[in-house]
N, C-alpha and C. Protein backbone atom coordinates (compact mmCIF):
# COMPACT_ATOMS: atom_id res chain seq x y z
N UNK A 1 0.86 -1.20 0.00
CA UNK A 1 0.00 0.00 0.00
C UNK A 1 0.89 1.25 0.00
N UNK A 2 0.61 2.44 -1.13
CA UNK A 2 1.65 3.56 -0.90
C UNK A 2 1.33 4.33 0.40
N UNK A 3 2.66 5.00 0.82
CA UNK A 3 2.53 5.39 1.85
C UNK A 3 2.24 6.98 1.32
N UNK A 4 1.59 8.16 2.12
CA UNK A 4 1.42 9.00 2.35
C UNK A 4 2.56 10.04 1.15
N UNK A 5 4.09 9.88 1.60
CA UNK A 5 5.00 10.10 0.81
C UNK A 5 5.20 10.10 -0.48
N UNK A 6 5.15 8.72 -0.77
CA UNK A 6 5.32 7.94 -1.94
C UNK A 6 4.14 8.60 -2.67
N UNK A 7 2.77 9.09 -2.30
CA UNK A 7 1.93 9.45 -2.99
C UNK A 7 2.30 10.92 -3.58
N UNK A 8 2.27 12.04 -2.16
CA UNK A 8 2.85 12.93 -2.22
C UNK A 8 4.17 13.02 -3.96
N UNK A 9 5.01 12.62 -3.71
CA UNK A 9 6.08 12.47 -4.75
C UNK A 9 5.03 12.14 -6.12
N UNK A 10 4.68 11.00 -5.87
CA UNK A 10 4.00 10.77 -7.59
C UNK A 10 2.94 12.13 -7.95
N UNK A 11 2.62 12.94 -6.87
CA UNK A 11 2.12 13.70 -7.49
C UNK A 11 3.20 15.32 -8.03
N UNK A 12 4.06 15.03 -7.11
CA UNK A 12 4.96 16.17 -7.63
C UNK A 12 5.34 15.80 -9.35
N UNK A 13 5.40 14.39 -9.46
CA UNK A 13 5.96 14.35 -10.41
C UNK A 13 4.85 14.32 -11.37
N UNK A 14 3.75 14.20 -11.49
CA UNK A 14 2.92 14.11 -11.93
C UNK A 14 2.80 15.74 -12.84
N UNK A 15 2.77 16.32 -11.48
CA UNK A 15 2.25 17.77 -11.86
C UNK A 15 3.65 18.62 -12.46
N UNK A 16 5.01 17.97 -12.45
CA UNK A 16 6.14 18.55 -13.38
C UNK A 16 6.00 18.02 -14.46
N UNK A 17 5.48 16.97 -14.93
CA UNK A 17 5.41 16.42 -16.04
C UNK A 17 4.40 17.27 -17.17
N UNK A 18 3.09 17.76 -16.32
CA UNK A 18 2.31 18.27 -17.14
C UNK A 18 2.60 19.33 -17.20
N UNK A 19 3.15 20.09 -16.44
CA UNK A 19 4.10 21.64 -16.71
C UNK A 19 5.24 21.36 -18.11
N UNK A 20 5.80 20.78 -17.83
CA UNK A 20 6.53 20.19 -19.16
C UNK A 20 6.45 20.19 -20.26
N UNK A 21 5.10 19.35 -20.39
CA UNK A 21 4.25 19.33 -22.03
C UNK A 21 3.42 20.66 -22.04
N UNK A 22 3.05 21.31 -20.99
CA UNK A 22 2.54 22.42 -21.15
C UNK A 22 3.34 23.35 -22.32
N UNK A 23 4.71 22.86 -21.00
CA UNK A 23 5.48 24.36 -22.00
C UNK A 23 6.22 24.12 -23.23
N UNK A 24 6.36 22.60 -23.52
CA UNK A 24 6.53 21.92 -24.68
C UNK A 24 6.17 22.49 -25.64
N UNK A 25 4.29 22.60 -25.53
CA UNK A 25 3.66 23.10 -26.18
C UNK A 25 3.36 24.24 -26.71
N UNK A 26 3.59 25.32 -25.76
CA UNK A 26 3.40 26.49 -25.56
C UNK A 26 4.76 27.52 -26.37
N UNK A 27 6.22 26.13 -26.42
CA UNK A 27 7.86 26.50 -27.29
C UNK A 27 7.63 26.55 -28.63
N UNK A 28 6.53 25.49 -28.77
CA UNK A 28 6.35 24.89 -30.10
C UNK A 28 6.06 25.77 -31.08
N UNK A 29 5.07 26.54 -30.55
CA UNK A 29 3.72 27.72 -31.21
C UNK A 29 5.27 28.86 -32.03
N UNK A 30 5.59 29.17 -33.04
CA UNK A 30 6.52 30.14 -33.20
C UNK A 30 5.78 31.55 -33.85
N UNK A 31 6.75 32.42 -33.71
CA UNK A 31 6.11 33.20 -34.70
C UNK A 31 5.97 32.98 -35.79
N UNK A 32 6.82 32.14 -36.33
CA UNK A 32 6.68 31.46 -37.46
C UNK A 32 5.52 30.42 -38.25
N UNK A 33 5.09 29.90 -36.88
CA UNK A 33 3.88 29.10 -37.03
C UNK A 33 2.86 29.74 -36.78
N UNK A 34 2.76 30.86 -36.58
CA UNK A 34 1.82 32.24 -36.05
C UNK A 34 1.28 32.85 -37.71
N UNK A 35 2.82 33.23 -38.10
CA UNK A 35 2.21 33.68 -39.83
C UNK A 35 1.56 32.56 -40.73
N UNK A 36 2.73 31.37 -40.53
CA UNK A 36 1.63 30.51 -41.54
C UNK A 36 0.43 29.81 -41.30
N UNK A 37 -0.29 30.10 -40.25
CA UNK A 37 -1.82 30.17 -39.88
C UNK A 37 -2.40 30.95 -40.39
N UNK A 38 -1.94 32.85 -39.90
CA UNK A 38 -2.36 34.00 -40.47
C UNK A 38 -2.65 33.93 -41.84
N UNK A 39 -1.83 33.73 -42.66
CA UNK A 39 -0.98 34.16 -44.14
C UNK A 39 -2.19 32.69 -44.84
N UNK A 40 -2.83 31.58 -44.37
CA UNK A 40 -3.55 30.96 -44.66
C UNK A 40 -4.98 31.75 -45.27
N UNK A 41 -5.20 33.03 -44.75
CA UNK A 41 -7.00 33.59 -44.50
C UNK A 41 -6.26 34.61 -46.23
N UNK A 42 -6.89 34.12 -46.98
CA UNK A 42 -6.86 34.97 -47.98
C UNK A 42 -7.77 36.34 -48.08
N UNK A 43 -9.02 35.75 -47.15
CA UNK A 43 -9.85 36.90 -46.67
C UNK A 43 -10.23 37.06 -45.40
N UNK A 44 -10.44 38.09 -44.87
CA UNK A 44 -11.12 38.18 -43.49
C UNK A 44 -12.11 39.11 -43.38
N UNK A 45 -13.20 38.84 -42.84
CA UNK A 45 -14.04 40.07 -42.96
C UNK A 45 -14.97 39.77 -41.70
N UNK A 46 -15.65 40.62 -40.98
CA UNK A 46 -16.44 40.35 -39.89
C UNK A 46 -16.89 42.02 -39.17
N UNK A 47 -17.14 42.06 -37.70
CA UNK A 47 -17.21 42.84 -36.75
C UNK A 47 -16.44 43.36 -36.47
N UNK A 48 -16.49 45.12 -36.42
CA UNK A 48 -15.52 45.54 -35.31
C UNK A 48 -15.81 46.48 -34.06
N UNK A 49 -15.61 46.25 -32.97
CA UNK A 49 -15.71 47.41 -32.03
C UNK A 49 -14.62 47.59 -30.97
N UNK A 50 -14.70 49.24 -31.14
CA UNK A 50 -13.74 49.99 -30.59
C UNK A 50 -13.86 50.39 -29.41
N UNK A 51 -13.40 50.52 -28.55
CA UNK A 51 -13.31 51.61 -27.15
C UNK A 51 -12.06 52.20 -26.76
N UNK A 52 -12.07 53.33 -27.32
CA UNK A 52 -10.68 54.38 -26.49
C UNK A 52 -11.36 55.24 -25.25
N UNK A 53 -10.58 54.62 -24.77
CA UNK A 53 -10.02 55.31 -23.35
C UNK A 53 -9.24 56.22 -22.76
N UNK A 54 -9.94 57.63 -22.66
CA UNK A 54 -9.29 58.54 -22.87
C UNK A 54 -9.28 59.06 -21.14
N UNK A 55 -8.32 59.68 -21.01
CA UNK A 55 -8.00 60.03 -19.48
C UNK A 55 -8.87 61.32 -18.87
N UNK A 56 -9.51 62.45 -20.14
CA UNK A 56 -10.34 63.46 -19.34
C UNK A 56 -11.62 62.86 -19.39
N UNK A 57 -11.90 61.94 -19.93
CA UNK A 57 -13.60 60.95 -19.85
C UNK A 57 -13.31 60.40 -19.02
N UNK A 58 -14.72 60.22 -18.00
CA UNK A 58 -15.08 58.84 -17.37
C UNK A 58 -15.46 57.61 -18.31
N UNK A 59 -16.02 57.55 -19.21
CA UNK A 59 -16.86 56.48 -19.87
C UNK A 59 -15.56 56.65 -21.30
N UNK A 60 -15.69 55.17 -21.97
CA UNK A 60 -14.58 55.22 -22.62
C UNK A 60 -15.85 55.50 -24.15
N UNK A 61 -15.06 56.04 -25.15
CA UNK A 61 -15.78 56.65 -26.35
C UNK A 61 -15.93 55.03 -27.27
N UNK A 62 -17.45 54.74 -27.95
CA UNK A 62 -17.58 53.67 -28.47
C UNK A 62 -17.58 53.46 -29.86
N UNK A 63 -16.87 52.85 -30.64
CA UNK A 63 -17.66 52.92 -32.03
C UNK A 63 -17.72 51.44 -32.65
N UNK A 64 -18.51 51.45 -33.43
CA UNK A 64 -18.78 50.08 -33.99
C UNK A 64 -18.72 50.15 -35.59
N UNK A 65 -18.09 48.93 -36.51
CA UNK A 65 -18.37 48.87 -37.67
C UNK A 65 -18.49 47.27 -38.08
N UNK A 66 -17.84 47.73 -39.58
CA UNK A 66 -17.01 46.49 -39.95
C UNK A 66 -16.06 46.60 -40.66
N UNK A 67 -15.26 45.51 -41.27
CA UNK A 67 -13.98 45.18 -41.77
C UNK A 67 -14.09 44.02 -42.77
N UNK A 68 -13.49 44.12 -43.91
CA UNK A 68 -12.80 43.51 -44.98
C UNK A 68 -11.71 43.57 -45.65
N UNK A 69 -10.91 42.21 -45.52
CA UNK A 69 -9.68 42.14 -45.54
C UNK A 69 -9.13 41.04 -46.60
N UNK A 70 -8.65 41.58 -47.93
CA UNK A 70 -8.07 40.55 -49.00
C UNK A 70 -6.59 40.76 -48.73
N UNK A 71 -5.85 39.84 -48.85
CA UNK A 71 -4.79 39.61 -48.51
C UNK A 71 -3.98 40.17 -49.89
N UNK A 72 -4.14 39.66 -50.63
CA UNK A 72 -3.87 40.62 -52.44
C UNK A 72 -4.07 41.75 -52.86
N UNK A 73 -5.15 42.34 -51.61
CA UNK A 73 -5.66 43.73 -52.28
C UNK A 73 -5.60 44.49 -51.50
N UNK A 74 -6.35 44.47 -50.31
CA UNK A 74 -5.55 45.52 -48.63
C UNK A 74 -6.86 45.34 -47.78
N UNK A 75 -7.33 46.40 -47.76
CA UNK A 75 -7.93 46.20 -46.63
C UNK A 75 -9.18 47.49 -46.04
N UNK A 76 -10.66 47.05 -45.81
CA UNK A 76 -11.55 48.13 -45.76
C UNK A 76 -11.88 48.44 -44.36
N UNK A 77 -12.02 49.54 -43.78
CA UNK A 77 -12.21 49.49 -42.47
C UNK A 77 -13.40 50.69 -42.21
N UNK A 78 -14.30 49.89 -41.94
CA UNK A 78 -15.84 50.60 -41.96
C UNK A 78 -16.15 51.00 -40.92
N UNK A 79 -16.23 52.24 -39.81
CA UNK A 79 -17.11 52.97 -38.96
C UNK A 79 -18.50 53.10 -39.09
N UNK A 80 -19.66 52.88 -38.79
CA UNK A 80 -21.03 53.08 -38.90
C UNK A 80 -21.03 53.66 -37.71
N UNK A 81 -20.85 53.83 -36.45
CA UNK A 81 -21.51 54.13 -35.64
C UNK A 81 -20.34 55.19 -34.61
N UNK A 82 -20.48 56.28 -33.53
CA UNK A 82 -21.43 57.20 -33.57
C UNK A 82 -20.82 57.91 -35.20
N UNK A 83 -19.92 57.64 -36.10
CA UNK A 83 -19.98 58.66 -37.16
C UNK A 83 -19.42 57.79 -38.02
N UNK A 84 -20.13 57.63 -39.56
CA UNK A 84 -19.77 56.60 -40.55
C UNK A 84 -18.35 57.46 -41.24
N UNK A 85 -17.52 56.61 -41.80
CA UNK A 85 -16.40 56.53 -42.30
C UNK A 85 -15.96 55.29 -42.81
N UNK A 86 -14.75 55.53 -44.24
CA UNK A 86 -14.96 54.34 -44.62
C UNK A 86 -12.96 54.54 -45.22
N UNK A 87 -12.19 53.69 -44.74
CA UNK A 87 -11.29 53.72 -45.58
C UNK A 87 -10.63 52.39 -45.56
N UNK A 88 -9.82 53.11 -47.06
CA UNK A 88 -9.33 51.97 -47.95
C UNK A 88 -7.78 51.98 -48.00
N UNK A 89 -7.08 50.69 -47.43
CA UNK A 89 -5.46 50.45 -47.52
C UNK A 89 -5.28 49.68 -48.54
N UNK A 90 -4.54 49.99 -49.28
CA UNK A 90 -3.68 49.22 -50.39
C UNK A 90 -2.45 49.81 -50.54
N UNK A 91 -1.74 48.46 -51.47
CA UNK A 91 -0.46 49.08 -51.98
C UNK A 91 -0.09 50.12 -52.02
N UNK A 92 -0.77 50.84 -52.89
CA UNK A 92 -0.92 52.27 -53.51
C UNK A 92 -1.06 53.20 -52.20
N UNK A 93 -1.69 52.95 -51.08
CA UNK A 93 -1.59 53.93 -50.26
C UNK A 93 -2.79 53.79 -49.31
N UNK A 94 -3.38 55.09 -48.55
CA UNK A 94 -4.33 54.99 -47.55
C UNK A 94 -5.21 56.20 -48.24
N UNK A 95 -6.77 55.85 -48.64
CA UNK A 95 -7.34 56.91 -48.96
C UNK A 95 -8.99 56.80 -47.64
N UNK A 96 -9.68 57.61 -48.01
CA UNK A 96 -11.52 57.75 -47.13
C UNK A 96 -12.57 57.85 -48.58
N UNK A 97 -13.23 57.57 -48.20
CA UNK A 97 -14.71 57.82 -48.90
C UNK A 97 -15.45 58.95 -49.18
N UNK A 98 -15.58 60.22 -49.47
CA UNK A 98 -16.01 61.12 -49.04
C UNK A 98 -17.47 61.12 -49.12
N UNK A 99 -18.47 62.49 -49.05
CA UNK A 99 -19.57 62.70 -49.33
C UNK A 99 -20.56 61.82 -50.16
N UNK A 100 -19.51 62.33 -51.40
CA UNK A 100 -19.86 61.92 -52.87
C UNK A 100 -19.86 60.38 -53.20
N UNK A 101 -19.32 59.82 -52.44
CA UNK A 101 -18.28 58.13 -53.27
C UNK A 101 -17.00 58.44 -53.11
N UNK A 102 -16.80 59.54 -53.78
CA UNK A 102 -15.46 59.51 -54.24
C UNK A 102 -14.51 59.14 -53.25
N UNK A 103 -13.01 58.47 -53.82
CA UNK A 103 -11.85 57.86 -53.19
C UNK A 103 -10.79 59.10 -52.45
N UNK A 104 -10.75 59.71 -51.77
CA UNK A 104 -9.53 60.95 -51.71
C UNK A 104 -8.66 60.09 -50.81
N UNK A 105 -7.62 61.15 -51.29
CA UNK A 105 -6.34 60.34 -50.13
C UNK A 105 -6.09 61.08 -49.15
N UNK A 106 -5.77 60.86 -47.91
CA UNK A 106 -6.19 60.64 -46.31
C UNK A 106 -4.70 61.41 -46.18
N UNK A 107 -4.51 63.09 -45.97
CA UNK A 107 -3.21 63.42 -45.91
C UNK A 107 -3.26 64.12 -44.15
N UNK A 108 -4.35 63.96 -43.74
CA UNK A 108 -4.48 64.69 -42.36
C UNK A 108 -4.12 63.07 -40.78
N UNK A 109 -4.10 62.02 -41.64
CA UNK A 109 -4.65 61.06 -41.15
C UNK A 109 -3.24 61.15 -40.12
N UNK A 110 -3.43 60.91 -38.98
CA UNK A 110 -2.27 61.01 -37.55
C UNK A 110 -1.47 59.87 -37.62
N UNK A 111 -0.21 59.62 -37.32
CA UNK A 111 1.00 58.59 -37.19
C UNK A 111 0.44 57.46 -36.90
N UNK A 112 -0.28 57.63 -35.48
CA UNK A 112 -1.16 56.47 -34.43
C UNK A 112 -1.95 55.84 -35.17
N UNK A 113 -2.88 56.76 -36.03
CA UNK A 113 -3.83 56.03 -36.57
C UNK A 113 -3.62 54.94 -37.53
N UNK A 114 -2.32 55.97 -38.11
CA UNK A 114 -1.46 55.29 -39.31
C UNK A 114 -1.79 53.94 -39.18
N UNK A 115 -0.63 54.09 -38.27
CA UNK A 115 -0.13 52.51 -37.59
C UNK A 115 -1.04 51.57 -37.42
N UNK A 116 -2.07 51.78 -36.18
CA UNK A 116 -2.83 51.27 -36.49
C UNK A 116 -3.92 50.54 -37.29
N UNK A 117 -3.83 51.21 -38.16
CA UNK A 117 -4.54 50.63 -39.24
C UNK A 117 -3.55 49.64 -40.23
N UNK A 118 -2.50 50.16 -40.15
CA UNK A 118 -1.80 49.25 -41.16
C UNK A 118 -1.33 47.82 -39.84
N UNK A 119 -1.23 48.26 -38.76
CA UNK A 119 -0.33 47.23 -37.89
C UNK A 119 -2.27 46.01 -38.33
N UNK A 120 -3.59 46.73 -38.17
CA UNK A 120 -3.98 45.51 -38.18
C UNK A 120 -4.14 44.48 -39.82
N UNK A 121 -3.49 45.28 -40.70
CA UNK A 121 -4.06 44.64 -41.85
C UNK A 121 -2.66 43.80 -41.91
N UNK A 122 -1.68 43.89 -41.17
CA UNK A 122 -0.63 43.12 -41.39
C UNK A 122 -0.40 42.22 -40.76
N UNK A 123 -1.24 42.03 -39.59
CA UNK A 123 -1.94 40.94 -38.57
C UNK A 123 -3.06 40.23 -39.22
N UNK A 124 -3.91 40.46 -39.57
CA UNK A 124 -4.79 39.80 -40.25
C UNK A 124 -4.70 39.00 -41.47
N UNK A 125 -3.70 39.43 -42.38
CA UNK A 125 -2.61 38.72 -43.16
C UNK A 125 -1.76 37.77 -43.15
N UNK A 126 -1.31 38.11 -41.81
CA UNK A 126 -0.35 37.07 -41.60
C UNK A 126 1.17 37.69 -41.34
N UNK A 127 1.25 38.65 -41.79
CA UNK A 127 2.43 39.80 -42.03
C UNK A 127 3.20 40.09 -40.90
N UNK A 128 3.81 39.27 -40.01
CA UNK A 128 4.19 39.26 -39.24
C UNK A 128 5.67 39.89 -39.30
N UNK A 129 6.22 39.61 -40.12
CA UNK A 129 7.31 40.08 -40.71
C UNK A 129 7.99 41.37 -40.61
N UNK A 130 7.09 42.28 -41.21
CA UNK A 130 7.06 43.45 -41.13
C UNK A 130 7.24 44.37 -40.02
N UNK A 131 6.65 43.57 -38.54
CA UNK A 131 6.53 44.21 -37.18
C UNK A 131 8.08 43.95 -36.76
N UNK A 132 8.72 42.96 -37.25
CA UNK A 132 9.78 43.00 -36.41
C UNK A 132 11.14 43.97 -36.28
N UNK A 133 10.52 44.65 -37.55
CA UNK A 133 11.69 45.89 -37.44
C UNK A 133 11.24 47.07 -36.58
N UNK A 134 10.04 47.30 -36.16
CA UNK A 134 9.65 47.78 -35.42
C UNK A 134 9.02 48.16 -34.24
N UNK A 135 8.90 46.60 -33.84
CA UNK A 135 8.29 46.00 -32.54
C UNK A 135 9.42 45.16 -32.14
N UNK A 136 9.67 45.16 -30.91
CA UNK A 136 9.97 43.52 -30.42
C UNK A 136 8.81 42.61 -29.75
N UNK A 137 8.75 41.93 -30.70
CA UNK A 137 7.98 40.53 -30.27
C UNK A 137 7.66 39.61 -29.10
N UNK A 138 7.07 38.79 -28.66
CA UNK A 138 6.77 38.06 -27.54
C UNK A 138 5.85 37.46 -27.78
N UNK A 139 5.43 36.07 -28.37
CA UNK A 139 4.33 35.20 -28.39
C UNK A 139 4.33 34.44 -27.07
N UNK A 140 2.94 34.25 -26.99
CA UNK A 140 2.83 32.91 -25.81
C UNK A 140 1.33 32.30 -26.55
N UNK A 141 1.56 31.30 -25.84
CA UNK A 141 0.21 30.28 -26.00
C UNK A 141 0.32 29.47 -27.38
N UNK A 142 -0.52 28.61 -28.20
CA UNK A 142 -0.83 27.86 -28.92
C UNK A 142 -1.78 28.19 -29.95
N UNK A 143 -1.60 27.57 -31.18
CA UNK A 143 -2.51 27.73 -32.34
C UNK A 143 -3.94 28.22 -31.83
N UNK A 144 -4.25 27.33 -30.81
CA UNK A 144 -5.78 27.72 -30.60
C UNK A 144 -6.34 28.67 -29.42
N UNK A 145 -5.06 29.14 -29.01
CA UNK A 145 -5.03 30.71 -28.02
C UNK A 145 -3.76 31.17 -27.61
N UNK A 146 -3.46 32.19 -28.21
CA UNK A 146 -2.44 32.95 -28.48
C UNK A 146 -2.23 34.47 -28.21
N UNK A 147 -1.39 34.78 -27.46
CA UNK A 147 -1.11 36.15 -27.04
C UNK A 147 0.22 36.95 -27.95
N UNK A 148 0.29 37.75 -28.85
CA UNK A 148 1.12 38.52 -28.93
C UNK A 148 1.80 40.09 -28.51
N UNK A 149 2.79 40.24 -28.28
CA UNK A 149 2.82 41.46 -26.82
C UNK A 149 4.03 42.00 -27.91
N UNK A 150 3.84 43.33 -28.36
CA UNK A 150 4.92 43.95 -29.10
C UNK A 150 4.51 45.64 -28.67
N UNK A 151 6.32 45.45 -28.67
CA UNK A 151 6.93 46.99 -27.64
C UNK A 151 7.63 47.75 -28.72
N UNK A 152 7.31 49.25 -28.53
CA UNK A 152 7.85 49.66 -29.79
C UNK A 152 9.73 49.46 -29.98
N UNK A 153 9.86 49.18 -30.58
CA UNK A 153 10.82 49.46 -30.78
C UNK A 153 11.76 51.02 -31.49
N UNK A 154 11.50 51.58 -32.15
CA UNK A 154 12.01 52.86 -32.95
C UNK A 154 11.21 54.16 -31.77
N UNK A 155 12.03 54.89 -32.02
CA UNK A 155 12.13 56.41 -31.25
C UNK A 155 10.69 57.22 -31.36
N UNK A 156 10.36 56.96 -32.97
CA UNK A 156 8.68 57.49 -33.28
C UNK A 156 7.89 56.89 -32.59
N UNK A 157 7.74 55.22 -32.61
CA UNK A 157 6.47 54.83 -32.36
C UNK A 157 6.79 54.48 -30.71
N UNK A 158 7.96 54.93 -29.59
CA UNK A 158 7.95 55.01 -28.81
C UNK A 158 7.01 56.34 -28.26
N UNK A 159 7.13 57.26 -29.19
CA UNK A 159 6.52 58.42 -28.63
C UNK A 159 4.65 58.41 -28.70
N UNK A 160 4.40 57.32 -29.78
CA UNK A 160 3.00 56.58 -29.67
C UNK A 160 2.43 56.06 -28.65
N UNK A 161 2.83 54.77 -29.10
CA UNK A 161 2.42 53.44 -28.11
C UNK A 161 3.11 53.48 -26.93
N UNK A 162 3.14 53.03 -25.64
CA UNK A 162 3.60 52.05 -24.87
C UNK A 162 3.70 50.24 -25.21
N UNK A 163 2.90 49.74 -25.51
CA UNK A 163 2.95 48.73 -25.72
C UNK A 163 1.30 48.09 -26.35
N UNK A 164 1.48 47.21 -27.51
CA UNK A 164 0.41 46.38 -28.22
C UNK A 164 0.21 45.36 -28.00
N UNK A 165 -0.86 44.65 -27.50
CA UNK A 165 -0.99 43.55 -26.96
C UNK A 165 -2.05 42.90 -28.35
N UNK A 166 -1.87 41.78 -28.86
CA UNK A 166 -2.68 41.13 -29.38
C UNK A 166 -3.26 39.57 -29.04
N UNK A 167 -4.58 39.16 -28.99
CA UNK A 167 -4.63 37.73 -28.92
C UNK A 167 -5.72 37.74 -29.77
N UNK A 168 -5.61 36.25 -30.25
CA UNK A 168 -5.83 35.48 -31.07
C UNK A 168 -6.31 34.28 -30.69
N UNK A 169 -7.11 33.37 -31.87
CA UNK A 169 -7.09 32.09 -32.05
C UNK A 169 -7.07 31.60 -33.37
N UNK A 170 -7.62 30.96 -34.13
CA UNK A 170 -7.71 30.95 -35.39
C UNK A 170 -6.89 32.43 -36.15
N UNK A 171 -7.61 33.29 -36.33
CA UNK A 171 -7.39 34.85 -36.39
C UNK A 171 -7.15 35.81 -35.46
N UNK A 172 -6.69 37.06 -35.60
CA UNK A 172 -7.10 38.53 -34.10
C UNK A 172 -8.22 38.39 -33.51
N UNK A 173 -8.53 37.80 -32.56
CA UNK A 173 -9.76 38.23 -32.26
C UNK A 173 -9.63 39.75 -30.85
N UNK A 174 -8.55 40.32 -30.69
CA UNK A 174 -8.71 41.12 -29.61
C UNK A 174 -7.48 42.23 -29.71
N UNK A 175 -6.93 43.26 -29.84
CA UNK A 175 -6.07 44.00 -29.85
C UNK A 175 -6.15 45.37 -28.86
N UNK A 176 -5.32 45.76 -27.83
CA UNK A 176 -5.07 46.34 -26.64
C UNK A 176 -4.05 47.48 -27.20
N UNK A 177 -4.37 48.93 -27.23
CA UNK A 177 -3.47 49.51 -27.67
C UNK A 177 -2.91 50.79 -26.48
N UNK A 178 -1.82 50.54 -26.01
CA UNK A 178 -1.48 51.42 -24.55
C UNK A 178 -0.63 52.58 -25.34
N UNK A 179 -1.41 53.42 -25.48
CA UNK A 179 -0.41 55.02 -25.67
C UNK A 179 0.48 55.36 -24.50
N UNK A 180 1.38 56.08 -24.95
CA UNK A 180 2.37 56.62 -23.64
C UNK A 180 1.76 57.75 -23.30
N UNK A 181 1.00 58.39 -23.85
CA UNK A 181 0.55 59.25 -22.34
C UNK A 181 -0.67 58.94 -21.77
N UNK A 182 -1.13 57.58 -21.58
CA UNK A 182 -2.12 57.00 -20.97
C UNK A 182 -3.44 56.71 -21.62
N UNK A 183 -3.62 57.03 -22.33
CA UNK A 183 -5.01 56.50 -23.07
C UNK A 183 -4.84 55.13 -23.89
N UNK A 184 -5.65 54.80 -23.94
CA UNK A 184 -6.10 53.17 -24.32
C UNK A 184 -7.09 52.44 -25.16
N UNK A 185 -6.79 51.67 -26.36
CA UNK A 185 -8.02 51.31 -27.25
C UNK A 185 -7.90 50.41 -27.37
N UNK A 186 -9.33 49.85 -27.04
CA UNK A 186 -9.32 48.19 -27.09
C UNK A 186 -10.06 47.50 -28.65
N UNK A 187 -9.40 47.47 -29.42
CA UNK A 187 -10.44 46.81 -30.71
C UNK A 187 -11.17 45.25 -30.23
N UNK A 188 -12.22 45.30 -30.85
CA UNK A 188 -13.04 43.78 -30.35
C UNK A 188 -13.38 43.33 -31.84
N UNK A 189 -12.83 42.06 -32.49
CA UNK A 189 -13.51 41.30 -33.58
C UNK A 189 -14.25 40.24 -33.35
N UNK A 190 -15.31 40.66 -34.01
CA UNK A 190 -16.70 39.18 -33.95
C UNK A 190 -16.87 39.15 -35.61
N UNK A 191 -17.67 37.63 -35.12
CA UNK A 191 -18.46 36.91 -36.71
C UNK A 191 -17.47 37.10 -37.69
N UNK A 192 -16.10 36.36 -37.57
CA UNK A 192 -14.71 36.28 -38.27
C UNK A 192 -15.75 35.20 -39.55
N UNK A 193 -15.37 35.37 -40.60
CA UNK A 193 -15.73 34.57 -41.90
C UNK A 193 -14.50 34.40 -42.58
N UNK A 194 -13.85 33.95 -42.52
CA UNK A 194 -12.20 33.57 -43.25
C UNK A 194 -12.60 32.60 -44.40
N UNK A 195 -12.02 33.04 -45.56
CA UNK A 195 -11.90 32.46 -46.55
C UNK A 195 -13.25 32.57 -47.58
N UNK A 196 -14.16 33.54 -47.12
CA UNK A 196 -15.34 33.28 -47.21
C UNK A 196 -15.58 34.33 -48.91
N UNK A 197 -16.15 34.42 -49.79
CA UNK A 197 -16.38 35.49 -50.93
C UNK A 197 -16.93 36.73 -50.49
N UNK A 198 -16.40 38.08 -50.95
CA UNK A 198 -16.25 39.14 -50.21
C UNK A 198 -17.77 40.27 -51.07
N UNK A 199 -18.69 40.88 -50.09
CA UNK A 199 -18.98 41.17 -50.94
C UNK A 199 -19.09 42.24 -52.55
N UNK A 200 -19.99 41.73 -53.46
CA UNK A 200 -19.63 42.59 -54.61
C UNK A 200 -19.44 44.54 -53.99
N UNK A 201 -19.79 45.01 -52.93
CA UNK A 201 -19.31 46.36 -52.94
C UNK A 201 -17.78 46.41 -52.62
N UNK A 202 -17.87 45.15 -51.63
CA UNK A 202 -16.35 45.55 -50.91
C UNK A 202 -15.09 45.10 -52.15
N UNK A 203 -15.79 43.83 -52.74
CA UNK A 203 -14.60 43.58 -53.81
C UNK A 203 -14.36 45.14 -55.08
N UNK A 204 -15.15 45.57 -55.38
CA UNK A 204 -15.16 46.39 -56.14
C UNK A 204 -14.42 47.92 -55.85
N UNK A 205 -14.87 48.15 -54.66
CA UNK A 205 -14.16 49.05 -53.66
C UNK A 205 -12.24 48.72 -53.61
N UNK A 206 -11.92 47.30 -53.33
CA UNK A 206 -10.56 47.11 -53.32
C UNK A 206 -9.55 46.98 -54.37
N UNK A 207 -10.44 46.63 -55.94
CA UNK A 207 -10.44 46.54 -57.36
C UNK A 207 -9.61 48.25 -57.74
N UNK A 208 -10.68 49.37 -57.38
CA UNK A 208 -10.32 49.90 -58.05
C UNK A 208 -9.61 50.89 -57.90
């Protein structure tokens, strides 16, 4: 019959063992295996909502849209709510929607925002690549929940951010954005459709 001890021990060892494969698991996940998950979604399109957190508000400011994302073509990022806006990243550059339809290009648009907008179409891509000249990196977790934590690296986007937190599973589903002088935006993605046919406005919109 084990004694008291003997039990004791099998469970120490028990419970180092599963720490082990935990973190086995957890070594395994690379950034590398991070993009070629990402870099898989030729499209992404779904929900988005925002909350910045600004330090002279009590209540943090809300907005809601959506998002469509071709990996070949760039990327749409839709505001509906409290004020519609609509812009378009591609190759070619960053333009808005105006009044009319028409495409103009976005020359007032702020560093932060910049970034932001491009840091998520290069996440949603898969584009991992790109951050590392300007972030330092830090993954944790596994294909099917995943944290990425990137600190600016360069002198500009120090004077931005404090630090970007992203998690994931399949895709972004959550991005944490800490400014250095204290304010804070939390993006939220729902009803992710990956791989799914985009529709005829949004394809046409990224076309032309």
């Amino acid at each position: 019959m084990p004694t008291i001890k003997s039990l004791l021990s099998l469970l120490r060892m028990t419970v180092v063992l599963a720490l082990t494969l935990l973190c086995t698991a957890v070594q395994a996940f690379s950034l590398q295996d991070l993009q070629k998950q990402l870099s898989a979604h030729q499209t992404v399109q779904g929900d988005v909502q925002q909350k910045r957190y600004l330090r002279s508000l009590e209540q943090p400011l809300l907005s809601q849209g959506q998002f469509v994302m071709a990996a070949d073509k760039g990327l749409l990022w839709e505001m509906r709510s409290p004020i519609a806006s609509l812009i378009r990243i591609t190759p070619q550059g960053m333009m808005h929607q105006d009044g009319a339809g028409r495409w103009q290009p976005v020359q007032q648009q702020g560093a932060g925002s910049q970034t932001q907008i491009r840091l998520f179409m290069d996440l949603l891509s898969g584009n991992t690549r790109s951050l590392s000249g300007q972030f330092t990196q830090n993954l944790q977790g596994d294909a099917k929940g995943w944290t990425l934590t990137l600190d600016p690296a360069s002198a500009v986007l120090k004077q931005i951010f404090q630090r970007i937190t992203i998690r994931g599973s399949r895709s972004v589903d959550q991005v944490t954005l800490a400014e250095t002088q204290g304010d804070r935006t939390e993006i939220l993605f729902s009803n992710l459709r990956i791989n799914q046919p985009l529709p005829p406005a949004a394809q046409d919109a990224l076309e032309r």
